[in-house]
PDB file of N, CA and C in Angstrom:
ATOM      1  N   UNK A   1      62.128 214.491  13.051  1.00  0.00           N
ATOM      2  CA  UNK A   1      61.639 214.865  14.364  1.00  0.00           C
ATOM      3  C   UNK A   1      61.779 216.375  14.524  1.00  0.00           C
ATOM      4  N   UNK A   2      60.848 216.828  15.506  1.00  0.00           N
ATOM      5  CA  UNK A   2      61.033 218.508  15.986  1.00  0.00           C
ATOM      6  C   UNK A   2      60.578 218.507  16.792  1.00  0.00           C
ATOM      7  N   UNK A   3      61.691 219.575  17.118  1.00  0.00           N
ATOM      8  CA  UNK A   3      61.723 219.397  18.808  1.00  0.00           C
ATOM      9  C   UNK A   3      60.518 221.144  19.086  1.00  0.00           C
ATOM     10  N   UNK A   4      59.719 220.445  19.908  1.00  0.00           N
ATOM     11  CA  UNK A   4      58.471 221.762  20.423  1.00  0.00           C
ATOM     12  C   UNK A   4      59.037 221.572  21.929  1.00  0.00           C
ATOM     13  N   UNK A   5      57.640 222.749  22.555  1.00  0.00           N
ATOM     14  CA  UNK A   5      57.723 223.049  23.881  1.00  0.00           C
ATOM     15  C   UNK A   5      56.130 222.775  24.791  1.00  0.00           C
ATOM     16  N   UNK A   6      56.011 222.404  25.749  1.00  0.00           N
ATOM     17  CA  UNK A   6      54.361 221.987  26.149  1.00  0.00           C
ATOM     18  C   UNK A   6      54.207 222.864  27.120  1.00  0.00           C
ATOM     19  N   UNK A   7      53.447 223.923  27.119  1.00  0.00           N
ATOM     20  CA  UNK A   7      52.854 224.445  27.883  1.00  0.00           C
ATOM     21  C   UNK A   7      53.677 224.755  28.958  1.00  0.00           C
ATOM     22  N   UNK A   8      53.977 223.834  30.070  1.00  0.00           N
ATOM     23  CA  UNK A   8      54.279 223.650  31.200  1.00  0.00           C
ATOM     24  C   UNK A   8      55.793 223.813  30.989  1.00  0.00           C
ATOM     25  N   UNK A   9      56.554 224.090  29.748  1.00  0.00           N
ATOM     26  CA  UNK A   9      57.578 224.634  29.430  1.00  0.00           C
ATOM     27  C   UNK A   9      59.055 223.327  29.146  1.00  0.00           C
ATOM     28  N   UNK A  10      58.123 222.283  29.298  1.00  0.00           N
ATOM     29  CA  UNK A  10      59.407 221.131  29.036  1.00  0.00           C
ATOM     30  C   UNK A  10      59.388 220.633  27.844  1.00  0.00           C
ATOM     31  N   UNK A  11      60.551 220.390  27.107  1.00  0.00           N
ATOM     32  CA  UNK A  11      60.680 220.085  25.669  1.00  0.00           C
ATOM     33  C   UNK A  11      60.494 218.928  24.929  1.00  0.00           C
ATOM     34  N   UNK A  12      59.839 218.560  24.294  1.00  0.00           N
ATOM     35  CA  UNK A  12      59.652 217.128  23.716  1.00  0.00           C
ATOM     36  C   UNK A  12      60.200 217.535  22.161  1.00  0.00           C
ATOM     37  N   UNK A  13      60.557 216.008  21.599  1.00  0.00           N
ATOM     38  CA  UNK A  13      60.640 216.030  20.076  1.00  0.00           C
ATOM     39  C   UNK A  13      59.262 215.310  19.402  1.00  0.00           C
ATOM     40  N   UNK A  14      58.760 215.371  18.251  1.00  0.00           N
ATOM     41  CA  UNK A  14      57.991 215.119  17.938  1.00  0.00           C
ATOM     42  C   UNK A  14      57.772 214.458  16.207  1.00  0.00           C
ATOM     43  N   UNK A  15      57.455 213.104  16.109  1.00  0.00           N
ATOM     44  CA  UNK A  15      57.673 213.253  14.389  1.00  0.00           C
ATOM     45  C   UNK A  15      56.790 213.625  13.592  1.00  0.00           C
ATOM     46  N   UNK A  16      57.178 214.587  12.763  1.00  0.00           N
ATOM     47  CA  UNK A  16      56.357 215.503  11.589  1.00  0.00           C
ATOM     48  C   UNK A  16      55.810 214.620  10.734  1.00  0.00           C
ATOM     49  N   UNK A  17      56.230 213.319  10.366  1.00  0.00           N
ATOM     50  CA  UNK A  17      55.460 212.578   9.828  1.00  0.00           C
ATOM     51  C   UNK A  17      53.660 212.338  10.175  1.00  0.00           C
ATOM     52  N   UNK A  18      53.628 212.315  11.552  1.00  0.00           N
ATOM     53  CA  UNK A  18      52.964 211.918  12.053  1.00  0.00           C
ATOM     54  C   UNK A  18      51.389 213.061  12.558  1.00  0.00           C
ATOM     55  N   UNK A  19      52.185 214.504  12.115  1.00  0.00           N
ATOM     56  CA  UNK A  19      50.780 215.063  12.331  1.00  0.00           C
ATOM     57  C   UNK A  19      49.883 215.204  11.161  1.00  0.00           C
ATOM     58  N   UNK A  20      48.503 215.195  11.679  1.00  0.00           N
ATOM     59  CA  UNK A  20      47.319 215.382  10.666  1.00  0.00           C
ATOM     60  C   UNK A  20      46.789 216.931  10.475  1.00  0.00           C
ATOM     61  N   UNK A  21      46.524 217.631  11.826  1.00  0.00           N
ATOM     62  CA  UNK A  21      46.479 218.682  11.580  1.00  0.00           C
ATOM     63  C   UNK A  21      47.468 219.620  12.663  1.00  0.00           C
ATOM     64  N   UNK A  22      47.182 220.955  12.934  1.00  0.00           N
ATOM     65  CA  UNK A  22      48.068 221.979  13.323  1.00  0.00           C
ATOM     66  C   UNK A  22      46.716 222.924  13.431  1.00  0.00           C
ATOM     67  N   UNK A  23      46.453 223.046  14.997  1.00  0.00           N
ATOM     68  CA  UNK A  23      45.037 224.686  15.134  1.00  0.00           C
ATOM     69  C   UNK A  23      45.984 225.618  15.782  1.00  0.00           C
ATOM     70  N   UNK A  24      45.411 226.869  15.729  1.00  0.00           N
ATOM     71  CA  UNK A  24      45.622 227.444  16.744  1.00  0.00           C
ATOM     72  C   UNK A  24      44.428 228.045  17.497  1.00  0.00           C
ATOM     73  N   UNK A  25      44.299 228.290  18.643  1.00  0.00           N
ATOM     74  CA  UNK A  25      42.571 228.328  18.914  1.00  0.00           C
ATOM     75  C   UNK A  25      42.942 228.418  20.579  1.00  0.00           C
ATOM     76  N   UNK A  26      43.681 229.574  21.263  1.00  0.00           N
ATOM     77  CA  UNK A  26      44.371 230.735  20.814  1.00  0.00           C
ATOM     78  C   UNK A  26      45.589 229.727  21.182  1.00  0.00           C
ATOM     79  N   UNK A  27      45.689 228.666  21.415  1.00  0.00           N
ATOM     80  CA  UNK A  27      46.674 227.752  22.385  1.00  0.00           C
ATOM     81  C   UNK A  27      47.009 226.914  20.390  1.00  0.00           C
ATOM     82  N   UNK A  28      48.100 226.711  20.285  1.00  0.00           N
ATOM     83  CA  UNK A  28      48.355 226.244  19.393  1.00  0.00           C
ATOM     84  C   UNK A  28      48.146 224.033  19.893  1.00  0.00           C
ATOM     85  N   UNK A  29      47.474 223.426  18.531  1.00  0.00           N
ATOM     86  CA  UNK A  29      47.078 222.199  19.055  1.00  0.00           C
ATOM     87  C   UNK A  29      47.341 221.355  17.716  1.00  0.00           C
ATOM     88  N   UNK A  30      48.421 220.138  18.078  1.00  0.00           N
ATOM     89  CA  UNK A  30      48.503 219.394  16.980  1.00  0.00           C
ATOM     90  C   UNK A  30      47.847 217.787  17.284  1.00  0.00           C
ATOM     91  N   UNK A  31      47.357 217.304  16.114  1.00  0.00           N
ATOM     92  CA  UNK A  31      46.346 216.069  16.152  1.00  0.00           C
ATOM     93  C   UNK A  31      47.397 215.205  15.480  1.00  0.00           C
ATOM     94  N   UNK A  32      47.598 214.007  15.972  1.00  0.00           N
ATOM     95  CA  UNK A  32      48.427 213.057  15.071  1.00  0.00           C
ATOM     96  C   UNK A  32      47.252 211.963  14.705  1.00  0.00           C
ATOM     97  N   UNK A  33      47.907 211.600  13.569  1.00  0.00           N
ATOM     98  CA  UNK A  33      46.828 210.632  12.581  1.00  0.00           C
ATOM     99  C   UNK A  33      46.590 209.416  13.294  1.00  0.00           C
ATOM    100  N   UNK A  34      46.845 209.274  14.631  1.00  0.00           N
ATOM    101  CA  UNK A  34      46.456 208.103  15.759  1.00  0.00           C
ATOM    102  C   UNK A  34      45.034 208.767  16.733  1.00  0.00           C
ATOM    103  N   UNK A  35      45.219 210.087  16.509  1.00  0.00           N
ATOM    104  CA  UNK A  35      44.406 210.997  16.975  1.00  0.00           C
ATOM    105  C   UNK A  35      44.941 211.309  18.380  1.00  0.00           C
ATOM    106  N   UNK A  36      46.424 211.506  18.769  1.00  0.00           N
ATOM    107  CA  UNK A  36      46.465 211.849  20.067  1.00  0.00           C
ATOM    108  C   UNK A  36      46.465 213.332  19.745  1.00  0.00           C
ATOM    109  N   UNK A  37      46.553 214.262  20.644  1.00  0.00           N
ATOM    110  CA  UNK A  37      46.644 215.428  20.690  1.00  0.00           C
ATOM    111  C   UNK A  37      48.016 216.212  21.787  1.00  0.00           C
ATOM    112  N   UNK A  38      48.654 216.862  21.080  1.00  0.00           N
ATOM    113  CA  UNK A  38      49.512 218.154  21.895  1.00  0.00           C
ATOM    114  C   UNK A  38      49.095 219.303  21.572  1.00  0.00           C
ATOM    115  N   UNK A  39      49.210 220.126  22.605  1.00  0.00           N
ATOM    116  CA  UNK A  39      48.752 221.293  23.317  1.00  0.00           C
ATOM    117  C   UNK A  39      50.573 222.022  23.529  1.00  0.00           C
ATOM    118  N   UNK A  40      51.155 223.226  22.148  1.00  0.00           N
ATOM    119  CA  UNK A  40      52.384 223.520  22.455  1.00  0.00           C
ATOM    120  C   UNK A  40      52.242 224.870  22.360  1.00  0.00           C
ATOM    121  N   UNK A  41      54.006 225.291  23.456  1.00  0.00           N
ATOM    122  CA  UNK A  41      54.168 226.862  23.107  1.00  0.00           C
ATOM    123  C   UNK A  41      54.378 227.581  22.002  1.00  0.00           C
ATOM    124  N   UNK A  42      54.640 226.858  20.800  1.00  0.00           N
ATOM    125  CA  UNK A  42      55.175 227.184  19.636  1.00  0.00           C
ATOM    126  C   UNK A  42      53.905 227.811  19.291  1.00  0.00           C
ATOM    127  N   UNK A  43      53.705 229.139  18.086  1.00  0.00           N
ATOM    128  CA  UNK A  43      52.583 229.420  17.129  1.00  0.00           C
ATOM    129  C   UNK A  43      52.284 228.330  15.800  1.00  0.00           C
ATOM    130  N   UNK A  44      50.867 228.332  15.230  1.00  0.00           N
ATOM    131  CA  UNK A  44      50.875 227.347  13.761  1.00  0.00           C
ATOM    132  C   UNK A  44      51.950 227.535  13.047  1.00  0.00           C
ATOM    133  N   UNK A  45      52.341 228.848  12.721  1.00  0.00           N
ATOM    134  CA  UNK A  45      53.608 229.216  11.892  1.00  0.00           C
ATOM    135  C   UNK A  45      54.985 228.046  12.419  1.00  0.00           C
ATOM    136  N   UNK A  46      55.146 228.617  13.575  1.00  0.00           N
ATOM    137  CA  UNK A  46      56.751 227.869  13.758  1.00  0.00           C
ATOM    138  C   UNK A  46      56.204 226.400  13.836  1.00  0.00           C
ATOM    139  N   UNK A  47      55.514 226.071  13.649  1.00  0.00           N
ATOM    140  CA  UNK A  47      55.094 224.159  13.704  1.00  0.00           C
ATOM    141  C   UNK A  47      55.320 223.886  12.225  1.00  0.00           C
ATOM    142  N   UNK A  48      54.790 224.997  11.170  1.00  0.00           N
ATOM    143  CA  UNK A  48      54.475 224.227  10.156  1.00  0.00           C
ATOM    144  C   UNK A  48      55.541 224.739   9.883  1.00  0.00           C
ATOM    145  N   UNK A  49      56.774 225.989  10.119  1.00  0.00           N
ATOM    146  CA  UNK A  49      58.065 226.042   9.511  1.00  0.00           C
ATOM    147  C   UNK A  49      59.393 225.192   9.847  1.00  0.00           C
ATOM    148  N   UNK A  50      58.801 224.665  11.707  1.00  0.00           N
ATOM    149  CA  UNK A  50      59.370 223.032  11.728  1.00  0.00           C
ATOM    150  C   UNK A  50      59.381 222.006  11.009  1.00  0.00           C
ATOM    151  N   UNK A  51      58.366 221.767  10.529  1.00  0.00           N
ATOM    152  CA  UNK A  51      57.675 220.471   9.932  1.00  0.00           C
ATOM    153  C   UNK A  51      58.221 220.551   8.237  1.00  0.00           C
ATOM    154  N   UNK A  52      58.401 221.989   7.432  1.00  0.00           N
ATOM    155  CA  UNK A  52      59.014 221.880   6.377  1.00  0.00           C
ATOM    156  C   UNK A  52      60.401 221.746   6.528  1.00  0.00           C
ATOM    157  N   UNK A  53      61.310 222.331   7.473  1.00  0.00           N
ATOM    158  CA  UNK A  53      62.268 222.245   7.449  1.00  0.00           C
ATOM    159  C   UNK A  53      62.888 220.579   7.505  1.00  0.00           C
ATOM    160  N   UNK A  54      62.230 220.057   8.326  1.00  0.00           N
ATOM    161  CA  UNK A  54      62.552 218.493   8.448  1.00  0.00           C
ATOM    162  C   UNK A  54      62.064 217.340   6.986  1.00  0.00           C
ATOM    163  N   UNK A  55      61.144 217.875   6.597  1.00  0.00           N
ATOM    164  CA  UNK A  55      60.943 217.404   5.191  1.00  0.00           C
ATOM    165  C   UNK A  55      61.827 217.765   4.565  1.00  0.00           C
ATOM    166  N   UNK A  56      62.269 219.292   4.225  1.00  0.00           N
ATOM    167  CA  UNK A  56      63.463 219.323   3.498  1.00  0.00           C
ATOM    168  C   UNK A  56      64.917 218.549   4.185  1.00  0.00           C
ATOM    169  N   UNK A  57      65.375 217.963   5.394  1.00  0.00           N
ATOM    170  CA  UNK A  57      66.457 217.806   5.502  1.00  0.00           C
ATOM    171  C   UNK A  57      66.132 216.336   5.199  1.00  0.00           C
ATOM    172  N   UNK A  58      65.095 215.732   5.040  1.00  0.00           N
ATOM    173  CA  UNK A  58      64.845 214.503   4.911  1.00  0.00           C
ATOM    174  C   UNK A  58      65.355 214.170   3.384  1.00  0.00           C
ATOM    175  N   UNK A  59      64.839 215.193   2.867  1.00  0.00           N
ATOM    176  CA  UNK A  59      65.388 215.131   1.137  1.00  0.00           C
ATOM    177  C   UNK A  59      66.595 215.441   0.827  1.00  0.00           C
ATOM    178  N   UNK A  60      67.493 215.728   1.678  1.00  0.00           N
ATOM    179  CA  UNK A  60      68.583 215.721   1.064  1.00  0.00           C
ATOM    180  C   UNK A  60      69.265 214.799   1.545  1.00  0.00           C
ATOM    181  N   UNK A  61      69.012 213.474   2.197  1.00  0.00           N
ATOM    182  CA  UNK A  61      69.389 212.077   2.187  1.00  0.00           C
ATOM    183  C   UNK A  61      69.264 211.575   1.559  1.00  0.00           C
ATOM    184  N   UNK A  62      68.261 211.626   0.152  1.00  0.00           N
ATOM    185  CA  UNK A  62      68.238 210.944  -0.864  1.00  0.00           C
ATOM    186  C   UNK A  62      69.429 211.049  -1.617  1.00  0.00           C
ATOM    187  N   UNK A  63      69.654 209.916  -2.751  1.00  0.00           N
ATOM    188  CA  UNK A  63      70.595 210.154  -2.932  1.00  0.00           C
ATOM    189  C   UNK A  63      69.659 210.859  -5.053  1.00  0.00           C
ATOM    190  N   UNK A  64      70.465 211.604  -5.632  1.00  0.00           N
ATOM    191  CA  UNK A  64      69.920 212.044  -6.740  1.00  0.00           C
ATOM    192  C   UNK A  64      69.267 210.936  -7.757  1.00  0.00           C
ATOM    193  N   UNK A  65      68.104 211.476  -8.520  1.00  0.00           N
ATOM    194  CA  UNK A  65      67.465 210.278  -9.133  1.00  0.00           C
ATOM    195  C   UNK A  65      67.837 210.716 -10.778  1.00  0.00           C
TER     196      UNK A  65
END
């Protein structure tokens, strides 16, 4: 999960699994593969440096192969 900000300045978490894409257009806008849409304060950058960071903490629950 990552936690963003909406516009209107209140904080939601969000799961990174779940987005398809990431615009910015000038309002940054993420599409989830259900096709809903958020509209956040964050830039594309800090979404997609959210979204790796949680992939990486996801991997280090694995246990070594």
């Amino acid at each position: 999960m990552i936690r963003l900000t909406r516009l209107n300045g209140r904080p939601f978490v969000l799961n990174a699994e779940l987005i398809r894409t990431v615009e910015q257009n000038p309002d940054t806008t993420i599409t989830l593969i259900n096709g809903d849409h958020f509209i956040v304060k964050e830039t594309l950058d800090e979404v997609i440096e959210k979204s790796v960071e949680y992939g990486r903490s996801l991997r280090k629950l694995l246990p070594p192969s």
